[in-house]
N, C-alpha and C. Protein backbone atom coordinates (compact mmCIF):
# COMPACT_ATOMS: atom_id res chain seq x y z
N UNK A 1 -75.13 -121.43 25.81
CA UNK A 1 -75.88 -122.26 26.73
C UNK A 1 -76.90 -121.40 27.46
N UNK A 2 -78.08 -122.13 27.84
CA UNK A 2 -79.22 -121.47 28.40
C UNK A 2 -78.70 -121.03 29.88
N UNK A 3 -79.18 -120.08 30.71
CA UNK A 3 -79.19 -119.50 31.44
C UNK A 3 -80.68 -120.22 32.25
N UNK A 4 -80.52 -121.32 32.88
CA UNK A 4 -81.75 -122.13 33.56
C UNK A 4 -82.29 -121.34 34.02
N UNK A 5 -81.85 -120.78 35.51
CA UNK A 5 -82.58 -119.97 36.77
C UNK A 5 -83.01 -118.80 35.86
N UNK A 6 -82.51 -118.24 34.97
CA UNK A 6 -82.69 -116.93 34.38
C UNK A 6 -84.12 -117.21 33.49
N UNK A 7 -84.26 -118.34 32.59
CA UNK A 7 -85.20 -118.51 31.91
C UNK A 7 -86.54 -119.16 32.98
N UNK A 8 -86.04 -119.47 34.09
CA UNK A 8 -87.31 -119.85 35.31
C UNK A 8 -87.65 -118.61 35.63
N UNK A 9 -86.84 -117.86 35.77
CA UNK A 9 -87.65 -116.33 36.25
C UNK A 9 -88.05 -115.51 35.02
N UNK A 10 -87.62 -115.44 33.84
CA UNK A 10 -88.51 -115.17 32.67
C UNK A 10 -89.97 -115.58 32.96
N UNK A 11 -89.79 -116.90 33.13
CA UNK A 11 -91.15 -117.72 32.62
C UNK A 11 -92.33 -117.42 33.87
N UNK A 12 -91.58 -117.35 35.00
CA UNK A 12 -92.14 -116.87 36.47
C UNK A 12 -93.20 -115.53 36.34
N UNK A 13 -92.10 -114.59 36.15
CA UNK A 13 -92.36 -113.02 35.30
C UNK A 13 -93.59 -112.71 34.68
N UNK A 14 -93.45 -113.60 33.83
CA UNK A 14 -95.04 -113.82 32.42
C UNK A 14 -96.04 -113.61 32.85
N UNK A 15 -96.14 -115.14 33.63
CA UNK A 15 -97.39 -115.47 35.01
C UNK A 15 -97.59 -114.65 36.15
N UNK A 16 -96.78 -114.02 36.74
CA UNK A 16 -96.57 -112.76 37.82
C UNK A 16 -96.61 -113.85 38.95
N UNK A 17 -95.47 -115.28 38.66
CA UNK A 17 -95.86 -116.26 39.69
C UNK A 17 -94.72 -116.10 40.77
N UNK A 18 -95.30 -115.96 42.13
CA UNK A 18 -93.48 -115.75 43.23
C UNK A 18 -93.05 -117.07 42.99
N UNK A 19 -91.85 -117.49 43.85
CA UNK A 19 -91.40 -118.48 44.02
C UNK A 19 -92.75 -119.19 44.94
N UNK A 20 -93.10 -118.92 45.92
CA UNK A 20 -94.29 -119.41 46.49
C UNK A 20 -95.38 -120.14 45.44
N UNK A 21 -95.38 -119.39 44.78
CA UNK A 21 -96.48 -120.37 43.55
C UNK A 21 -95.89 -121.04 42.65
N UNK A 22 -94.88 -120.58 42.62
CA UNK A 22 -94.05 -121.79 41.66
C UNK A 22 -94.10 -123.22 42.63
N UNK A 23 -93.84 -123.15 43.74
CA UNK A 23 -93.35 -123.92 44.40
C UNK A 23 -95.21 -124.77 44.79
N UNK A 24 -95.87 -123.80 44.86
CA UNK A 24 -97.02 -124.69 44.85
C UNK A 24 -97.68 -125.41 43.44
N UNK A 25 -97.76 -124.97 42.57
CA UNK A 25 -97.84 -125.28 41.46
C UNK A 25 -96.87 -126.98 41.13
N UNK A 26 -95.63 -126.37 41.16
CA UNK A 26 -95.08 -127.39 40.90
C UNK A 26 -94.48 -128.96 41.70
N UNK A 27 -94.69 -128.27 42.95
CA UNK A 27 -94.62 -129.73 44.07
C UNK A 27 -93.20 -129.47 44.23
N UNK A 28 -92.14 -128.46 43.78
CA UNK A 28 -90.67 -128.17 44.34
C UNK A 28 -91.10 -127.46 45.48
N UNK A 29 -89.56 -127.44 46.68
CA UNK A 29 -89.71 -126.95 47.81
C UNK A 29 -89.42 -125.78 47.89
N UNK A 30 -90.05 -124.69 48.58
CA UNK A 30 -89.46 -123.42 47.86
C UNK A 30 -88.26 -122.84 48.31
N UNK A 31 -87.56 -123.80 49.32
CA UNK A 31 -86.01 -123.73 49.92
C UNK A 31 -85.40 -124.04 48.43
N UNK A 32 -85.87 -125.04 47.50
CA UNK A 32 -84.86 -125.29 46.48
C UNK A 32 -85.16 -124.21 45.36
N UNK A 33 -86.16 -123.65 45.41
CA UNK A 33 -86.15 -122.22 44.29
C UNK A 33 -85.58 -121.23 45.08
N UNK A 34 -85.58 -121.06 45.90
CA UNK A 34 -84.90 -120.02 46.25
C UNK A 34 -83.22 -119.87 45.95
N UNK A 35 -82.93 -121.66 46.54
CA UNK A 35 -80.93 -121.76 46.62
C UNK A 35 -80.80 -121.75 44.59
N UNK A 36 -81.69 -121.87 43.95
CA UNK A 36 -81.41 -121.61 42.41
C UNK A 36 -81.09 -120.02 42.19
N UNK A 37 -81.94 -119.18 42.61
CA UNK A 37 -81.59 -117.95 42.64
C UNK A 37 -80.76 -117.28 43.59
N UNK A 38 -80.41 -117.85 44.60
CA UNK A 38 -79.76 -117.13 45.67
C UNK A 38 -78.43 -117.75 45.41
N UNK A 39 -78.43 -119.27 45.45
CA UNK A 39 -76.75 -119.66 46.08
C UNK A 39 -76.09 -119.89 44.20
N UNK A 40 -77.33 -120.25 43.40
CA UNK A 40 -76.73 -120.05 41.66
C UNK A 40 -76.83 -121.78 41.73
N UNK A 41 -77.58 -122.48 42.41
CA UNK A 41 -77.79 -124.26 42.51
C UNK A 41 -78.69 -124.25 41.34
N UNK A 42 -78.48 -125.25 41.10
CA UNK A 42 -79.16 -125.47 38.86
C UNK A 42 -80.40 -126.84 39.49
N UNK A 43 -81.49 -126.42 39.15
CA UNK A 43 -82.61 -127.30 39.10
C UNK A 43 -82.41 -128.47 38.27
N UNK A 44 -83.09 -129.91 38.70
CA UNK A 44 -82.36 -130.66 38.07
C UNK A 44 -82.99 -131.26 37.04
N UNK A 45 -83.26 -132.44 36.08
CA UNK A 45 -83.94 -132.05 34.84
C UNK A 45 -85.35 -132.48 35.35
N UNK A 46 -85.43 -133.57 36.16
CA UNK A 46 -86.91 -133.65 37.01
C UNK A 46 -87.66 -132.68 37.29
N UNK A 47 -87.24 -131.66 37.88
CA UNK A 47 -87.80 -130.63 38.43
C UNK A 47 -88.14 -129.33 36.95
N UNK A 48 -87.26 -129.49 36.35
CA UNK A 48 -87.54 -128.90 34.97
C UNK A 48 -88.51 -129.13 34.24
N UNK A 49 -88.94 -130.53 34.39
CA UNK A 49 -89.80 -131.18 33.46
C UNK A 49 -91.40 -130.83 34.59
N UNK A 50 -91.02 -130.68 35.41
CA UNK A 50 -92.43 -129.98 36.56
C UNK A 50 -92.59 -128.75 36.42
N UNK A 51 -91.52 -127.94 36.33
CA UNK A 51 -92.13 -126.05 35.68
C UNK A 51 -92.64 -126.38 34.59
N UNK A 52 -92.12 -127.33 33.37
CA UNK A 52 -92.85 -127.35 32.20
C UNK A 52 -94.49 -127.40 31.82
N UNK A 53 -94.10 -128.73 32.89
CA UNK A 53 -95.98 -128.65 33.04
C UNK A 53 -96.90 -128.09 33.85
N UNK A 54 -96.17 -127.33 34.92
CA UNK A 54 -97.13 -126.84 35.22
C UNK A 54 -96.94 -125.20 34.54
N UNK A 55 -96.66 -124.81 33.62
CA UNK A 55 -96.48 -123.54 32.88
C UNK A 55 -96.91 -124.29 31.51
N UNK A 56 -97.41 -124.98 31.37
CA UNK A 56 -97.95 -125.48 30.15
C UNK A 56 -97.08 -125.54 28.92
N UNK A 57 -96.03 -125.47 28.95
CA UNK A 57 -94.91 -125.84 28.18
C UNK A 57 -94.01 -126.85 27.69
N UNK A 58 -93.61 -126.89 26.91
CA UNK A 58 -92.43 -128.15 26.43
C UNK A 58 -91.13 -127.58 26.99
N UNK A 59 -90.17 -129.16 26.86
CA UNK A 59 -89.06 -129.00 27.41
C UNK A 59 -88.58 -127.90 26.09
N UNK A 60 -89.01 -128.43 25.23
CA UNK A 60 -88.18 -127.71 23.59
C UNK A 60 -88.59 -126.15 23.98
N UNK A 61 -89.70 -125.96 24.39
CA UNK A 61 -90.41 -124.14 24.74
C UNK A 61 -89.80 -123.62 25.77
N UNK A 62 -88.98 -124.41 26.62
CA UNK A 62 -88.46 -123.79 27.88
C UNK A 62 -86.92 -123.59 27.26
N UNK A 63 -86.25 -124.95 26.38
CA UNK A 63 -84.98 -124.25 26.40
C UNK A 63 -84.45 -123.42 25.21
N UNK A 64 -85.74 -123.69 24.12
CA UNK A 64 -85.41 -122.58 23.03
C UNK A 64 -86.24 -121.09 23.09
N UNK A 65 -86.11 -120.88 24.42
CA UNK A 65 -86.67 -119.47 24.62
C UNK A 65 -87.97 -119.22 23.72
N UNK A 66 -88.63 -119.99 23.54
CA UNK A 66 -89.83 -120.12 22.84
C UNK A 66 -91.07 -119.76 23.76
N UNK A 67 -92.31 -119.09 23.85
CA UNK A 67 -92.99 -118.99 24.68
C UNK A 67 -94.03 -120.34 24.15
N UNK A 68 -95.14 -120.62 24.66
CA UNK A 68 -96.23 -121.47 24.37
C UNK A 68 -96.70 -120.53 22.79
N UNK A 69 -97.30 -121.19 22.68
CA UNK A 69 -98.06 -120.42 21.18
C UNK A 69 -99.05 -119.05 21.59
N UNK A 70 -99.44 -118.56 20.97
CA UNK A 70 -99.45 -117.03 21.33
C UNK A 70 -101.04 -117.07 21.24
N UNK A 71 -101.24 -116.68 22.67
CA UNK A 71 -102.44 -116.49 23.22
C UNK A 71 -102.81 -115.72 23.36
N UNK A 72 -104.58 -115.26 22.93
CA UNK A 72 -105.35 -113.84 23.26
C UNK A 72 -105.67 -113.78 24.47
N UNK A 73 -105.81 -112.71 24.69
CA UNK A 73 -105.97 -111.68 26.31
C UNK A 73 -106.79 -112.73 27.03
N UNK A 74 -107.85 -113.07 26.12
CA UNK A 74 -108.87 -114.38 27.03
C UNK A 74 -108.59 -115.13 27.52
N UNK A 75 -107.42 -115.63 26.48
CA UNK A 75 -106.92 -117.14 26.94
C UNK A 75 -105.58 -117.08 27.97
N UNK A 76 -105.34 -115.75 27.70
CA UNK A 76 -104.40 -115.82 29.22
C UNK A 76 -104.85 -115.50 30.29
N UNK A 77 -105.71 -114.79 30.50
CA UNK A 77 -106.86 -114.59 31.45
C UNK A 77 -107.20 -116.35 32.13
N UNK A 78 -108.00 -116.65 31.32
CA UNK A 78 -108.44 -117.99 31.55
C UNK A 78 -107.18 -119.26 32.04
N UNK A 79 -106.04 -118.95 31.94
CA UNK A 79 -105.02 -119.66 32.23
C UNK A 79 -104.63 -119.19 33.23
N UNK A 80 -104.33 -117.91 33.98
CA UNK A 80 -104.21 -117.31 35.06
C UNK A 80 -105.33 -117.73 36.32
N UNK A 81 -106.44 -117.51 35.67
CA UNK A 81 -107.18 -118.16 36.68
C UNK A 81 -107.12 -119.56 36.96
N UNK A 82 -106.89 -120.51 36.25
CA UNK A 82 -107.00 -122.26 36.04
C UNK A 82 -105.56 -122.20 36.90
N UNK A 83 -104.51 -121.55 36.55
CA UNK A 83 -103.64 -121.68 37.69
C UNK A 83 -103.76 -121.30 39.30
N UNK A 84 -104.70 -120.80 39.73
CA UNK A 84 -105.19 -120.49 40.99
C UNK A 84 -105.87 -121.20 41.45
N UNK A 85 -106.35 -122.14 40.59
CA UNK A 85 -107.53 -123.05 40.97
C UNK A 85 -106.90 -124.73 42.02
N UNK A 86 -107.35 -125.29 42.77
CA UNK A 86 -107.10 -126.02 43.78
C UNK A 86 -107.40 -127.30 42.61
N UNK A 87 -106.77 -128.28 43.19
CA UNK A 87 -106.71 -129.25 42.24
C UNK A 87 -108.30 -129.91 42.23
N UNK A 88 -108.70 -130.18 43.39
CA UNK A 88 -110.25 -130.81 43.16
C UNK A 88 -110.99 -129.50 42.33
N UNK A 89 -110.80 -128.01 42.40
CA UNK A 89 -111.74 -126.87 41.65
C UNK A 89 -111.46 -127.56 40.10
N UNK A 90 -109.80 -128.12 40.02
CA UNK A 90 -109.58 -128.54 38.41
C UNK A 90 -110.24 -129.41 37.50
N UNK A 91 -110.53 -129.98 38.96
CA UNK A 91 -110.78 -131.87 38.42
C UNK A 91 -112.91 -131.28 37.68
N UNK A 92 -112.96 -130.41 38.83
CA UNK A 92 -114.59 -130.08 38.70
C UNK A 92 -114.76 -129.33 37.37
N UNK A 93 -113.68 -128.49 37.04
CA UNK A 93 -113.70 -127.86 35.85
C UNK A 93 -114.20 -128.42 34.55
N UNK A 94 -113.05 -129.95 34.99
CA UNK A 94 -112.91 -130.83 34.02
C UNK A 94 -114.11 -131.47 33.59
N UNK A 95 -114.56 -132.28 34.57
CA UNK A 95 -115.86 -132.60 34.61
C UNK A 95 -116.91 -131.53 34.12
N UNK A 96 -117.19 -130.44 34.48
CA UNK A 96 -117.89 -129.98 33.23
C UNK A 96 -117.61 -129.60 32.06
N UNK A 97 -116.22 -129.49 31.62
CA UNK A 97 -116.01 -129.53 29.97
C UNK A 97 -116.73 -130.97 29.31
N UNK A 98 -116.46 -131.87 30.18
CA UNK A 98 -117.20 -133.23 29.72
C UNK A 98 -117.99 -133.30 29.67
N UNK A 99 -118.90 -132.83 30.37
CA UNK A 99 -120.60 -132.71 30.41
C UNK A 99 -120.78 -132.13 29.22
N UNK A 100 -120.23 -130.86 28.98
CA UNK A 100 -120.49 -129.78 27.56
C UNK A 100 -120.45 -130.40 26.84
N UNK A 101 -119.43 -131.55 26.38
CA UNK A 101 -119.24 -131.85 25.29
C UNK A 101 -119.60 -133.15 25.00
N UNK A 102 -120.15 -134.17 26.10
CA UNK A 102 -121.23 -135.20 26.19
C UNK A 102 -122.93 -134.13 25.45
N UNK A 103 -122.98 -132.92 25.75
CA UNK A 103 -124.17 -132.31 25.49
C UNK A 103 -124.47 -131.65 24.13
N UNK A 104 -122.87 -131.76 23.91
CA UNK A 104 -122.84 -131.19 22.15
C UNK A 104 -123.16 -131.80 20.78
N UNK A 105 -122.98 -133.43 21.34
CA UNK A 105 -123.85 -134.93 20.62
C UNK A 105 -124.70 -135.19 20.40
């Protein structure tokens, strides 16, 4: 059986994300990441399914120790930053991938 809290801090690790950014990232409180690692309290599958996405992962990638598909230096670069980014900086992002590709027609 998987080792939950253990594979959340794997996945934490990767990203160089504290509990603080986990906790912003994912909309958990960071009293409840913490009692996962401190008191050994198991996240529940809701909250599982919120590290997933916001670590860009499947439930299947989180519990078969699978990472995401294997990304060049760029593209983790570029994912590191998109995770720092404020949700309206995201939305703006977005909006110009659309523009680009309204412009590529």
């Amino acid at each position: 059986m998987i080792d939950v809290t253990g594979r959340i801090k794997e996945l934490m690790g990767t990203r160089g994300w504290t509990a603080y950014e986990l906790s912003n990232q994912t909309g958990i409180s960071t009293n409840a990441i913490y009692d996962w690692f401190k008191i050994g309290a198991e996240p529940t599958l809701p909250n599982i399914i919120k590290i997933c996405e916001a670590l860009g992962i499947t439930l299947e990638q989180f519990f078969c120790g699978v990472e995401a598909d294997a990304k060049t230096p760029e593209e983790e670069q570029v994912l590191k930053e998109w995770f720092s980014l404020s949700d309206l900086e995201k939305e703006t992002v977005r909006k110009m991938i659309e523009t680009f590709q309204i412009l590529k027609k």
